[in-house]
Every structure is written in C-alpha cells, then in structure tokens.
N, C-alpha and C. Protein backbone atom coordinates (compact mmCIF):
# COMPACT_ATOMS: atom_id res chain seq x y z
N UNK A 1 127.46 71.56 85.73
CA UNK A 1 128.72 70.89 85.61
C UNK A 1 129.79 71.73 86.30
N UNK A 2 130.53 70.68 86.64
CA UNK A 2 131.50 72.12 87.67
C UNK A 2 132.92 71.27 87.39
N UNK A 3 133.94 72.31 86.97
CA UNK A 3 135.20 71.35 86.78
C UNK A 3 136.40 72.38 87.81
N UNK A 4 136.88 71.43 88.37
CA UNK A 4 137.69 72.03 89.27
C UNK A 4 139.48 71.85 88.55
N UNK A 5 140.01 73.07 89.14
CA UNK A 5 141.45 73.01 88.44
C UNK A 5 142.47 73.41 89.52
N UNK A 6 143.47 73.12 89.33
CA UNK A 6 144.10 73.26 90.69
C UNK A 6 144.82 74.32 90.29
N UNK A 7 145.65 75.23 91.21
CA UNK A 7 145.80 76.76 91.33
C UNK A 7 146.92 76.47 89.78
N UNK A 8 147.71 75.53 89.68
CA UNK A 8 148.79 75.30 88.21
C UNK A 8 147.77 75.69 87.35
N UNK A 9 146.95 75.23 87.52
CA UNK A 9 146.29 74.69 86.15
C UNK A 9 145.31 76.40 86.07
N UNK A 10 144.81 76.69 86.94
CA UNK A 10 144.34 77.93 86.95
C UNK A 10 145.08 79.04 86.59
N UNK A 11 146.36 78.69 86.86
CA UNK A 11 147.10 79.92 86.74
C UNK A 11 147.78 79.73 85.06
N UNK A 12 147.92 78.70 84.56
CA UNK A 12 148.19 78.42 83.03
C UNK A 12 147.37 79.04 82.25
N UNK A 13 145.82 78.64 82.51
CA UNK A 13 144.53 79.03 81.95
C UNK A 13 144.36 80.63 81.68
N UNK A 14 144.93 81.54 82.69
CA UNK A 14 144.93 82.67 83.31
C UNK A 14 146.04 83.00 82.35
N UNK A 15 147.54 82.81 81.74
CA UNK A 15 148.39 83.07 81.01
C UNK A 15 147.94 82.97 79.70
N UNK A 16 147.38 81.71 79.14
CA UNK A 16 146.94 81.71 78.12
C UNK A 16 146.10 82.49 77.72
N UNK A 17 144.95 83.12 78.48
CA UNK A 17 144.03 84.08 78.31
C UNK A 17 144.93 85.01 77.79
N UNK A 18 145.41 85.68 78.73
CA UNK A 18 146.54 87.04 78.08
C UNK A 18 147.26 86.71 77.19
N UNK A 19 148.15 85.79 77.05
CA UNK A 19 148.43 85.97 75.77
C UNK A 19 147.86 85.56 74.30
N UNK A 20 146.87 85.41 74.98
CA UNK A 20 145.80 85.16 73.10
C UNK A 20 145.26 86.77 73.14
N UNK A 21 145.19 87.30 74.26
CA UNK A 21 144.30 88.72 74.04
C UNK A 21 145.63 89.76 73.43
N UNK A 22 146.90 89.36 73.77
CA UNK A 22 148.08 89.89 73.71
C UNK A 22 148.30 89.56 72.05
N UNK A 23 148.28 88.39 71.61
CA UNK A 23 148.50 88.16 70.09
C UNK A 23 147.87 88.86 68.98
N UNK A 24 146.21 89.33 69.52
CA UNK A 24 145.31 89.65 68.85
C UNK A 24 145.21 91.24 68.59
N UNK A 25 146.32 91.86 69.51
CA UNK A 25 146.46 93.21 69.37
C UNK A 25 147.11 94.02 68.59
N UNK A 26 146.58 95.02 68.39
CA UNK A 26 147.56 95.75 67.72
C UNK A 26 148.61 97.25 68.51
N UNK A 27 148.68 98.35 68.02
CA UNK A 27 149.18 99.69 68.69
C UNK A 27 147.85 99.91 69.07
N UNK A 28 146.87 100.09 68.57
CA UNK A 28 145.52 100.54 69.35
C UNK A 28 144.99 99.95 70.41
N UNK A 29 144.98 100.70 72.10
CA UNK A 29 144.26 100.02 72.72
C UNK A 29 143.57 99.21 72.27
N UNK A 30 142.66 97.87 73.09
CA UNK A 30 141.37 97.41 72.72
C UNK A 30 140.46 97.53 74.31
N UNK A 31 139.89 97.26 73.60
CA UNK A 31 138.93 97.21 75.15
C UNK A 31 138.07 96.05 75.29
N UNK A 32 137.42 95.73 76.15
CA UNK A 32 135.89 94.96 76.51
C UNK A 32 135.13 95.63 76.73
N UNK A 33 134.02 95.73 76.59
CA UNK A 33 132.82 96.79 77.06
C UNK A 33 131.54 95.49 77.51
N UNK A 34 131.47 95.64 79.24
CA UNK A 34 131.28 94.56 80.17
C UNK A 34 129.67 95.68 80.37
N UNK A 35 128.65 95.04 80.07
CA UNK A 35 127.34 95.59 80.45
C UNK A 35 126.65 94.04 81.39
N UNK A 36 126.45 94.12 82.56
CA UNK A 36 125.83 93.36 83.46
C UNK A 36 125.10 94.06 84.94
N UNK A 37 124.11 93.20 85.05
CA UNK A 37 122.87 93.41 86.31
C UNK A 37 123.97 93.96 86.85
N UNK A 38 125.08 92.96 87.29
CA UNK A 38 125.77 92.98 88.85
C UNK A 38 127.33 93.65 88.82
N UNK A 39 127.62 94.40 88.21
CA UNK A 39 128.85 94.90 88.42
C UNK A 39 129.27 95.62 89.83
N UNK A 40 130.37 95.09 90.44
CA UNK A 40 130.51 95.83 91.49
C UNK A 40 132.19 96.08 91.80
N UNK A 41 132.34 96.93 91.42
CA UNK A 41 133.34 98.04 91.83
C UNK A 41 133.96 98.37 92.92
N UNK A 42 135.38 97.91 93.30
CA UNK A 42 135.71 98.10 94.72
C UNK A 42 136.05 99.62 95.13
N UNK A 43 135.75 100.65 94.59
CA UNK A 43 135.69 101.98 95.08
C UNK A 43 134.22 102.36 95.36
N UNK A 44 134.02 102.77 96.68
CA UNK A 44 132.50 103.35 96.81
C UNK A 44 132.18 104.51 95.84
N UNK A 45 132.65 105.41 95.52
CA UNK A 45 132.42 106.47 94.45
C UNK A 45 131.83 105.96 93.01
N UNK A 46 131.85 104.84 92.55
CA UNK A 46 131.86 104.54 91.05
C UNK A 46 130.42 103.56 91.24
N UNK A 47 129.09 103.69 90.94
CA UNK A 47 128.19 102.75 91.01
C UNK A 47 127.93 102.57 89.35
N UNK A 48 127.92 101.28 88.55
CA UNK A 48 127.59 101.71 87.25
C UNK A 48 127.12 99.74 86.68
N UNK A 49 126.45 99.89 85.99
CA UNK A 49 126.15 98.60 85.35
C UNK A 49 126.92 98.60 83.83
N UNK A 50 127.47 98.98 83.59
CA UNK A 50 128.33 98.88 82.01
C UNK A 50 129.87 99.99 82.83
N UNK A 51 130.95 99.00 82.26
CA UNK A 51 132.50 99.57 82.29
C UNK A 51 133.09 98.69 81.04
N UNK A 52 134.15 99.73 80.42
CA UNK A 52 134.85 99.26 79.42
C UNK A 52 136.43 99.02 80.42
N UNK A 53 137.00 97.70 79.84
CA UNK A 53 138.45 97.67 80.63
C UNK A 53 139.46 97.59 79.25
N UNK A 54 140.54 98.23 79.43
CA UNK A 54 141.50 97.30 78.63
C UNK A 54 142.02 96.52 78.79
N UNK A 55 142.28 95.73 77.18
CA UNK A 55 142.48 94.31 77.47
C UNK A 55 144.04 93.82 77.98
N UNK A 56 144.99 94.73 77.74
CA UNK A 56 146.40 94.73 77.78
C UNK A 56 146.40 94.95 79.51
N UNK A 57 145.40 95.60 80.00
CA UNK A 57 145.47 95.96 81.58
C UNK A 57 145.20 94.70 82.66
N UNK A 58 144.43 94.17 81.86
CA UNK A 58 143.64 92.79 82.58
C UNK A 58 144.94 91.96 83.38
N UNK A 59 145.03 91.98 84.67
CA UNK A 59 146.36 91.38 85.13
C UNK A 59 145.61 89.67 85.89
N UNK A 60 144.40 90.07 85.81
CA UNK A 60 143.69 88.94 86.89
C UNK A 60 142.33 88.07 86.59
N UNK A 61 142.01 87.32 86.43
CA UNK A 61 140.74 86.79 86.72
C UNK A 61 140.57 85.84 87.64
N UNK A 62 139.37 85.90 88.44
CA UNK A 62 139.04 84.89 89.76
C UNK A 62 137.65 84.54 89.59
N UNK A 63 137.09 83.62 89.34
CA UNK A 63 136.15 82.75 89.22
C UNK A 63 135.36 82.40 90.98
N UNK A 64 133.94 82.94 91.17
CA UNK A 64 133.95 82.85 92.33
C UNK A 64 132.44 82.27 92.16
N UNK A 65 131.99 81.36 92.82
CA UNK A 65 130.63 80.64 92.37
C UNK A 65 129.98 81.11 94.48
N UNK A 66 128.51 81.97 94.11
CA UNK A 66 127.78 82.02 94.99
C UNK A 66 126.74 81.87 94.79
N UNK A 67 126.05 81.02 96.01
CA UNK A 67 124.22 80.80 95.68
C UNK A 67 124.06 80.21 94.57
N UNK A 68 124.93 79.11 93.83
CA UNK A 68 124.49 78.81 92.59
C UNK A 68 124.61 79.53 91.50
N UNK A 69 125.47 80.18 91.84
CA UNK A 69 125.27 81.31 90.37
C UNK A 69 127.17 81.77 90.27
N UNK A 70 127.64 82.11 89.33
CA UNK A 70 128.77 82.00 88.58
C UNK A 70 129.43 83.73 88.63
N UNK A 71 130.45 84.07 89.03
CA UNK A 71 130.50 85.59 89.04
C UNK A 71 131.94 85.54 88.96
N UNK A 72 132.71 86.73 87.83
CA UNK A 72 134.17 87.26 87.90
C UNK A 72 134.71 88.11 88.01
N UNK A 73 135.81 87.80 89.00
CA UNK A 73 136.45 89.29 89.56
C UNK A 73 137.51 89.67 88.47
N UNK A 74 137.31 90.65 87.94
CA UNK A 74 138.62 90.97 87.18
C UNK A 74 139.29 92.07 87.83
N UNK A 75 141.04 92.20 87.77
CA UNK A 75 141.34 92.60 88.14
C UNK A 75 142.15 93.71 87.19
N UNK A 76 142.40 94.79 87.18
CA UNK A 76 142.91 95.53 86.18
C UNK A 76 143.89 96.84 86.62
N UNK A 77 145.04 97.17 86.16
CA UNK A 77 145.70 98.80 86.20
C UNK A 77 144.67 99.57 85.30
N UNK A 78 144.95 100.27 86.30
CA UNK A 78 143.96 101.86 85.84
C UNK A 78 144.85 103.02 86.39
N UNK A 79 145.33 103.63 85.88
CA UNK A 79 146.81 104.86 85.78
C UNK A 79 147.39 104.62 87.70
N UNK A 80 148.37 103.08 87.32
CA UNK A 80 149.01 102.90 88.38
C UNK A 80 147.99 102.50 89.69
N UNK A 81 146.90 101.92 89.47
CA UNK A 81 145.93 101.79 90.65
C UNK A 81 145.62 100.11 90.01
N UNK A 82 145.38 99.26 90.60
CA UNK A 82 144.76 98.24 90.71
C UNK A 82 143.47 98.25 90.94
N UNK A 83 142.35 97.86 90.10
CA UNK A 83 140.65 98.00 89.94
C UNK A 83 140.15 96.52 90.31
N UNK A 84 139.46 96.11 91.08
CA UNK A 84 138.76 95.17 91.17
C UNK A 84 137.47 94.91 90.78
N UNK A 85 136.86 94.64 89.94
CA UNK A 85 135.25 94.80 89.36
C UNK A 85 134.69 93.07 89.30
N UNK A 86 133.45 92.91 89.89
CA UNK A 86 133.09 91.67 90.01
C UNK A 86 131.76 91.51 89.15
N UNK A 87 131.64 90.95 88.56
CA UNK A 87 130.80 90.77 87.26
C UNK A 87 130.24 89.21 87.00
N UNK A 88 128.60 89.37 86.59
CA UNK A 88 128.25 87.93 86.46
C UNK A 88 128.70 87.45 85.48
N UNK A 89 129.55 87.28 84.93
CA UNK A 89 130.07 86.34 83.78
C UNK A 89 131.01 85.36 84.12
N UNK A 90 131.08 84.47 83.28
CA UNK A 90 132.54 83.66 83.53
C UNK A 90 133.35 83.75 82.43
N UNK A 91 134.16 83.19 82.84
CA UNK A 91 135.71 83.51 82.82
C UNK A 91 135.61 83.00 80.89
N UNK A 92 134.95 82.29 80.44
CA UNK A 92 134.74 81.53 79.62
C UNK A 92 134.12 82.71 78.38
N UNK A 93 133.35 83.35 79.08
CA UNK A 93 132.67 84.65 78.55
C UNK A 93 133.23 85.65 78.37
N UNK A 94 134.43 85.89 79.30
CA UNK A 94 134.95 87.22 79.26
C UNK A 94 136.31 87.06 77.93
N UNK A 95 136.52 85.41 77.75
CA UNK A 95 137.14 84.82 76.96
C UNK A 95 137.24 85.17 74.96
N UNK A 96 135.99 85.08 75.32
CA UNK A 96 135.13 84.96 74.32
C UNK A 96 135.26 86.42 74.05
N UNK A 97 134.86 87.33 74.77
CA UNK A 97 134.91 89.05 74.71
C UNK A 97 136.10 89.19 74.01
N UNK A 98 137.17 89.04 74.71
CA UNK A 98 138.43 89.38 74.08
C UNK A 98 138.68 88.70 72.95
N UNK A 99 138.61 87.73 72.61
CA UNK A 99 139.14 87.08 71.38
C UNK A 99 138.24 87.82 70.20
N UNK A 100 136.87 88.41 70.35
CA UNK A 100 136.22 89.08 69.26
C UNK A 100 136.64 90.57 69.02
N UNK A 101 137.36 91.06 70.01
CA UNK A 101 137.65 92.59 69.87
C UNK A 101 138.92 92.53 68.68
C-alpha cells in the first residue's frame, strides 16, 4: 500500500511527530536506540549497526522507498553538526520508538 502526501501534508506529519516526542518529555534527555541491518551514516569514520539519537535533536525525517523496500533518513544536531543516518525503518516505526521512550 503506498499513500502519497504532498510536501504540506508531509511537513504537518513531520511537526506533529516532534511535538508529541516534545510533550512526552521531561528535563532528562530521551533517546531512541535504532539497531538495524542497514544503518548508514553520512561521515566515513563511523560504520555501526545500532546508534542511539536524541529525541529533542531529531530536526528531520525523509521517507525514501528503494527496490521495494522502505528506508529513513533522519536527520539530527549532534554538538552543532547536522547527522544524517539512513535506516530501514519507517517513519511510522520510528514513531512508535518515540512515543514509548
């Protein structure tokens, strides 16, 4: 099933995420702790199949479908740096992550 949303509607979806992960917080960081086959990391130095992000950092998600198969870029601050990490999950999943932390 494939439902398409147009960049409004993507970008609402994308607000609402943060601020439900934003409501659910407290003073204590939280994190996600993302263990998948395919993590890939836009710095060559960092090769790893499990990264924890915080959830307050999360500025991005992009939904990118290849070969049939479903993959998300999240995008995150990491001390003043912007992190790009692409991960087989969707957006739906990573959803789900945050709302249980």
């Amino acid at each position: 099933m494939e439902i398409k949303l147009t960049d409004k509607q993507f970008e609402q979806l994308q607000a609402n995420l943060i601020q439900d992960a934003l409501k659910t917080m407290s003073n204590v960081p939280k994190f996600i702790d993302i263990k998948s086959e395919h993590i890939v990391i836009h710095r060559p130095d960092v090769n790893t199949n499990q990264i924890s992000i915080p959830i307050d950092k999360i500025t991005l998600l992009i939904n990118l479908e290849r070969e049939n198969r479903v993959f998300t870029e999240i995008h995150f601050n990491n001390n003043s740096v912007i992190d790009i990490i692409v991960v087989n999950l969707t957006i739906d999943e990573i959803k789900k992550m945050i709302r249980e932390v």
